[in-house]
Every structure is written in C-alpha cells, then in structure tokens.
N, C-alpha and C. Protein backbone atom coordinates (compact mmCIF):
# COMPACT_ATOMS: atom_id res chain seq x y z
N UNK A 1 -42.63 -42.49 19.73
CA UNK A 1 -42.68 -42.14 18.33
C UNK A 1 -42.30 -43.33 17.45
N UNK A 2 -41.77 -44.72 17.95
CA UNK A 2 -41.00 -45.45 17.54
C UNK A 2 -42.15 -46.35 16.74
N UNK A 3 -43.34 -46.68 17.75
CA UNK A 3 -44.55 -47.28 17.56
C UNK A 3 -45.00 -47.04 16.55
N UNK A 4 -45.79 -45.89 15.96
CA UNK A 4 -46.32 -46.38 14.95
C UNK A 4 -45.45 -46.38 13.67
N UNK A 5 -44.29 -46.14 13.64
CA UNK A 5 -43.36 -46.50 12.67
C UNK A 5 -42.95 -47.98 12.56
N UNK A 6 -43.57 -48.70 13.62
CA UNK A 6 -43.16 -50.35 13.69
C UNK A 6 -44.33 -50.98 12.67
N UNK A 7 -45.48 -50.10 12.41
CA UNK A 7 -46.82 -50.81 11.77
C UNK A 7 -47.18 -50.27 10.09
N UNK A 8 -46.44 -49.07 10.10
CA UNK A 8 -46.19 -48.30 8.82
C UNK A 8 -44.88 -47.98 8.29
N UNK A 9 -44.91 -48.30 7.19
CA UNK A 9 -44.41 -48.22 5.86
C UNK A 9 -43.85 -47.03 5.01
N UNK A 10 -45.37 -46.04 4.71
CA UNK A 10 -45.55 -44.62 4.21
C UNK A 10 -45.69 -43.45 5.17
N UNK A 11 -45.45 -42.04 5.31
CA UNK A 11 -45.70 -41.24 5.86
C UNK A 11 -47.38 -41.12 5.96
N UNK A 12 -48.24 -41.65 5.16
CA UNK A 12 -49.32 -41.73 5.70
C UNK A 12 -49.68 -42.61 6.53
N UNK A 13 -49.40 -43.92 6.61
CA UNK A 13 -49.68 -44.69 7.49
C UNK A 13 -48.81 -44.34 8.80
N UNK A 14 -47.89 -43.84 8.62
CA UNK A 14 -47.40 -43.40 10.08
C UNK A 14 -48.38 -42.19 10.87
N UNK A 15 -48.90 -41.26 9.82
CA UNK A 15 -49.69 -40.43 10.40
C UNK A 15 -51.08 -40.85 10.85
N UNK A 16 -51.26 -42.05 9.87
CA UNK A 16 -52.76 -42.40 10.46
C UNK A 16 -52.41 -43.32 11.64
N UNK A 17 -51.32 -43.96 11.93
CA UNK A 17 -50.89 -45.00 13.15
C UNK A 17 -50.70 -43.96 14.50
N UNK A 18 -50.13 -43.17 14.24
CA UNK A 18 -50.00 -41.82 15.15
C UNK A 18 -50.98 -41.26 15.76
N UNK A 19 -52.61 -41.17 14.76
CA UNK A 19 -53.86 -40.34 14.99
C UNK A 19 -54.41 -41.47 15.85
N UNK A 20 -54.05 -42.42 15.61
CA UNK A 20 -54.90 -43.85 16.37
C UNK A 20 -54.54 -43.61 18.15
N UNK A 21 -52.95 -43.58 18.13
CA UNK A 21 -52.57 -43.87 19.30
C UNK A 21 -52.57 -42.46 20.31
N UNK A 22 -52.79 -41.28 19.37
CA UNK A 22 -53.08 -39.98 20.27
C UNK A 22 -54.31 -39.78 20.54
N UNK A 23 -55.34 -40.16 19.57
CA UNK A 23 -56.93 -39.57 19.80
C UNK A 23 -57.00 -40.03 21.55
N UNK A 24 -56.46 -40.95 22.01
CA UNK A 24 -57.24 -40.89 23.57
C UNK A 24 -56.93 -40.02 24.59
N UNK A 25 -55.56 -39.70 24.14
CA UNK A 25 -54.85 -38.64 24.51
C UNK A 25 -55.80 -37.16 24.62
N UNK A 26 -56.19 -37.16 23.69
CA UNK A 26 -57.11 -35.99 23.32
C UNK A 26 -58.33 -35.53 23.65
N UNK A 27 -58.86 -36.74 23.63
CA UNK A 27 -60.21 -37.35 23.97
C UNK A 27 -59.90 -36.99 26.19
N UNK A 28 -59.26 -37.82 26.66
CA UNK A 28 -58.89 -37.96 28.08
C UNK A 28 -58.52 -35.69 28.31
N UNK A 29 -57.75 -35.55 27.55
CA UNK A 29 -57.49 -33.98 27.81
C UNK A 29 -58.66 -32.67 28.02
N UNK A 30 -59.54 -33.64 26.83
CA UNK A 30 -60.83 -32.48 26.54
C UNK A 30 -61.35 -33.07 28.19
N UNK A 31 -61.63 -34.14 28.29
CA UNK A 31 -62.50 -34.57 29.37
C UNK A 31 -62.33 -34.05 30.65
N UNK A 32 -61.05 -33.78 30.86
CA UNK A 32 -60.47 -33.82 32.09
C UNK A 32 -60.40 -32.10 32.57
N UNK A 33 -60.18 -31.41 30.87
CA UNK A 33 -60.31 -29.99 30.73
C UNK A 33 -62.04 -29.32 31.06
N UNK A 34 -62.95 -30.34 30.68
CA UNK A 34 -64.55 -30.21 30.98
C UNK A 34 -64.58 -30.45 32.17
N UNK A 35 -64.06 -31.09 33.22
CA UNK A 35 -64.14 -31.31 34.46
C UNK A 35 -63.48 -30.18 35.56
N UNK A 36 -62.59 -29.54 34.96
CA UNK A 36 -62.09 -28.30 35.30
C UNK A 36 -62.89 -27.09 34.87
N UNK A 37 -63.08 -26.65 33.52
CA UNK A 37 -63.52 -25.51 33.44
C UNK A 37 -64.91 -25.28 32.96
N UNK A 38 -65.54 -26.41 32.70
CA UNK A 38 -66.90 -26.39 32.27
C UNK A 38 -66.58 -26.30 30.88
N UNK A 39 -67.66 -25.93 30.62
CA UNK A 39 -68.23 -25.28 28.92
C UNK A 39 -67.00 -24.50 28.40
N UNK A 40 -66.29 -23.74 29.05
CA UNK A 40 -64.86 -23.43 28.57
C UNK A 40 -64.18 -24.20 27.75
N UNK A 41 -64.36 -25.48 27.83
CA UNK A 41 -63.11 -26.75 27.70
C UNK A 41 -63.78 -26.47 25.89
N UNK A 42 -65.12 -26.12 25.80
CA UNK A 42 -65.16 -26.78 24.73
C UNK A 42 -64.31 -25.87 23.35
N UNK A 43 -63.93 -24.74 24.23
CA UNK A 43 -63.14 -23.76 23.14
C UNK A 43 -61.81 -24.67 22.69
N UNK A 44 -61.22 -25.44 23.42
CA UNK A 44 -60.03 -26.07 23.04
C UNK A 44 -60.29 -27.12 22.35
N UNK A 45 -61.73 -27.77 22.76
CA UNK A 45 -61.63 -29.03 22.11
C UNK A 45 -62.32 -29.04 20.81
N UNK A 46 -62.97 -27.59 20.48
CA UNK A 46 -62.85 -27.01 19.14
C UNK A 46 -62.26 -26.60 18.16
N UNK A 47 -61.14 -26.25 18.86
CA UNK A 47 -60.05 -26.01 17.95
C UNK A 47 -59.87 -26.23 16.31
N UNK A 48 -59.87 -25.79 15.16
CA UNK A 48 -59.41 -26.39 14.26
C UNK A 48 -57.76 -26.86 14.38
N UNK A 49 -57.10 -25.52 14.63
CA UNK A 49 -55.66 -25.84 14.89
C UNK A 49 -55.42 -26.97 15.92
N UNK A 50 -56.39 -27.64 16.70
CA UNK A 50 -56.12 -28.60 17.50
C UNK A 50 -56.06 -30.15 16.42
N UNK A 51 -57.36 -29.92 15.85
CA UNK A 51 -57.31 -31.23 14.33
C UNK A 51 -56.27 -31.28 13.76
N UNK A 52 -55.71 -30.12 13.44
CA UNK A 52 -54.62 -29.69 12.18
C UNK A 52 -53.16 -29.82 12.72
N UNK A 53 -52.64 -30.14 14.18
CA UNK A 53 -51.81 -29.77 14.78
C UNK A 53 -51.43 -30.74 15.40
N UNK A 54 -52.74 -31.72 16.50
CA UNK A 54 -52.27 -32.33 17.19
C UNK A 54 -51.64 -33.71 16.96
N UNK A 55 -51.88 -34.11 15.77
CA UNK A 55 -51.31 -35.46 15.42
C UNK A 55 -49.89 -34.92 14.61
N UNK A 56 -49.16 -34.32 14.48
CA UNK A 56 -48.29 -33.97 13.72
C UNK A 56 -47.00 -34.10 14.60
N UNK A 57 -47.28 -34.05 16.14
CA UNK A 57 -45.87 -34.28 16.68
C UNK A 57 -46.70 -35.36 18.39
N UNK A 58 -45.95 -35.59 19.02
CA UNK A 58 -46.80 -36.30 20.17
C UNK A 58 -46.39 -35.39 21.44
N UNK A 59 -47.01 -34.36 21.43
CA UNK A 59 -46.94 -32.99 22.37
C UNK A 59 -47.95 -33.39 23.47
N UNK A 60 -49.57 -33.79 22.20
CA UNK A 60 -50.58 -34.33 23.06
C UNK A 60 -50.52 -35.11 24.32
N UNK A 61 -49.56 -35.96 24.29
CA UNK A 61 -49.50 -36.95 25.29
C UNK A 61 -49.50 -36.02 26.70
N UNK A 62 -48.31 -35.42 26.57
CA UNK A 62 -47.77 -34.78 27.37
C UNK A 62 -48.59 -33.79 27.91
N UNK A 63 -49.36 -32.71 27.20
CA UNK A 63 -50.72 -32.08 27.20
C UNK A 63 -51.43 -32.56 28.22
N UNK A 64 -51.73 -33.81 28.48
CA UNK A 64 -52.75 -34.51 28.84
C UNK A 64 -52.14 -35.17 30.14
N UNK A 65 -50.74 -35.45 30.38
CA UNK A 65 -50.80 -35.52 31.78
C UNK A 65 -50.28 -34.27 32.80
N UNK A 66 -50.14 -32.96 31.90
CA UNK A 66 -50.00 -31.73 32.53
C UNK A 66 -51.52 -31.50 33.02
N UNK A 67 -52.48 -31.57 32.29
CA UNK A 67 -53.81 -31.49 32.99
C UNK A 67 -54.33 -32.31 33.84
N UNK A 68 -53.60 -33.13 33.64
CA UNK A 68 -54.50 -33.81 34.90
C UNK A 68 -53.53 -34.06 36.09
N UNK A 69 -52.46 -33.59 36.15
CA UNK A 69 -51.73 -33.23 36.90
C UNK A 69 -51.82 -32.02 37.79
N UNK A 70 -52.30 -30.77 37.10
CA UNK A 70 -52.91 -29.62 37.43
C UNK A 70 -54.15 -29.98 38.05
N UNK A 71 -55.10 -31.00 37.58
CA UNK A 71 -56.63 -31.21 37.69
C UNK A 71 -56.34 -31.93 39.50
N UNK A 72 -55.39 -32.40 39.93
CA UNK A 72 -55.05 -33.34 40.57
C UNK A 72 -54.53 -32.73 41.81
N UNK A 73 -53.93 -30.95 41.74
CA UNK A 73 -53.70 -30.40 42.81
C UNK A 73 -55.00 -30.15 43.78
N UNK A 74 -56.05 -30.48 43.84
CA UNK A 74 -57.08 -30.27 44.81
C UNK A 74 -57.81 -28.81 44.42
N UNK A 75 -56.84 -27.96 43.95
CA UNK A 75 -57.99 -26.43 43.30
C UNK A 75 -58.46 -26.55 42.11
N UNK A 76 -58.77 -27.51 41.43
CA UNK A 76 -59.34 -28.23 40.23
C UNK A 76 -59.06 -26.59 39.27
N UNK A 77 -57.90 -26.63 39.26
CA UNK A 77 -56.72 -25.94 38.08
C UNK A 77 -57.14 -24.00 38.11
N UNK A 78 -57.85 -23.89 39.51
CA UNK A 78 -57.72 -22.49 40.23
C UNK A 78 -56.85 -22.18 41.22
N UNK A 79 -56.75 -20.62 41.12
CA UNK A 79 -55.92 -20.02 41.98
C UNK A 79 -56.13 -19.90 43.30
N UNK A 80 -56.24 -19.85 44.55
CA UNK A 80 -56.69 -20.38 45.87
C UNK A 80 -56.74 -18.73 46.22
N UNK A 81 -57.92 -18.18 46.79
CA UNK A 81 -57.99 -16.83 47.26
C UNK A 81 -57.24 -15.72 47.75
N UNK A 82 -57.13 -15.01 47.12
CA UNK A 82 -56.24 -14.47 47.96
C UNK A 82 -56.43 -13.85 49.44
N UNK A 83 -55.36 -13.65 50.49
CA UNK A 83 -56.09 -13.28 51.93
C UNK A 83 -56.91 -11.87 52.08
N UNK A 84 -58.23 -11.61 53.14
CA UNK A 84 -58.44 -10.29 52.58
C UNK A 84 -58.13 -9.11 53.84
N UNK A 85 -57.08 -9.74 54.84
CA UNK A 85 -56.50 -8.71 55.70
C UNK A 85 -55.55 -9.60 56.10
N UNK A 86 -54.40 -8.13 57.02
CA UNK A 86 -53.08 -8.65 57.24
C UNK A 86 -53.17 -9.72 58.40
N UNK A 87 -54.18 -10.16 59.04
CA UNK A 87 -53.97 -10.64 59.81
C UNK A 87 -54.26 -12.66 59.06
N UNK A 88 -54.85 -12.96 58.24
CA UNK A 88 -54.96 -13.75 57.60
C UNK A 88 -53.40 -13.99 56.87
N UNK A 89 -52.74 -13.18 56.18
CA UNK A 89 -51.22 -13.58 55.73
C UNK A 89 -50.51 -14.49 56.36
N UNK A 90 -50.63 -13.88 57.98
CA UNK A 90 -49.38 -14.62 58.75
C UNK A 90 -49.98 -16.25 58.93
C-alpha cells in the first residue's frame, strides 16, 4: 500500500497509482477464473461492484493468489466425486 503513495501526492493520484498496480491482479484473476469455470468467470469479471470496489483497498492481490492457488490443487477448483458404494470409502 506504501507504493503508490511513494509516486502520489493527492488522493487521486494515489487511486489512479493503485488502479495501475492492481489491474494485473485482476486481469491474471479473471484469467485464471476462465480457466477454471469457463464462461462462468465472465459473471465476476463483469461485475460493476468489481470496477467500483476493487481498486479501493488491495484485497485484489490476495483474490488472485487464492485462485490460483485453488486453480493449482489438480481439481481445477472442483469437488472430487463423491464414492458411490461402501466398498469404495475404505
């Protein structure tokens, strides 16, 4: 958060220094969210409240390596079947 307060002055230039250094953040999240859920992803990366929201605190960052952290367990961010008799449990 320290960063773009090193290049700005005004609360706007901090917000526009802020939008600079998150958009990839965002950009990398939608991508990684399209690689997981398909055409789904694009509900998030529609968002208005995502425009209106995400540059206002740096949550995004974090957003973005929870997904691809999730994307990264091998069930590309699904639940793994469940068994369909008792002998499969054990």
């Amino acid at each position: 958060m320290w960063l773009p307060s090193l290049v700005s002055s005004t609360p706007d230039t901090y917000l526009l220094a802020s939008m600079v250094l998150l958009a990839p953040f965002g950009l990398a999240t939608a991508w990684l969210l399209g690689g997981m859920v398909g055409g789904r992803a694009l509900r998030w990366s529609a968002s208005p409240m995502l425009l209106l929201y995400a540059f206002q605190n740096w949550d995004l960052a974090v957003v973005a390596a929870s997904v691809a952290g999730s994307g990264a367990g091998g069930g590309a961010g699904r639940c793994p079947r469940p068994p369909s008799s008792v002998s499969e449990r054990r």
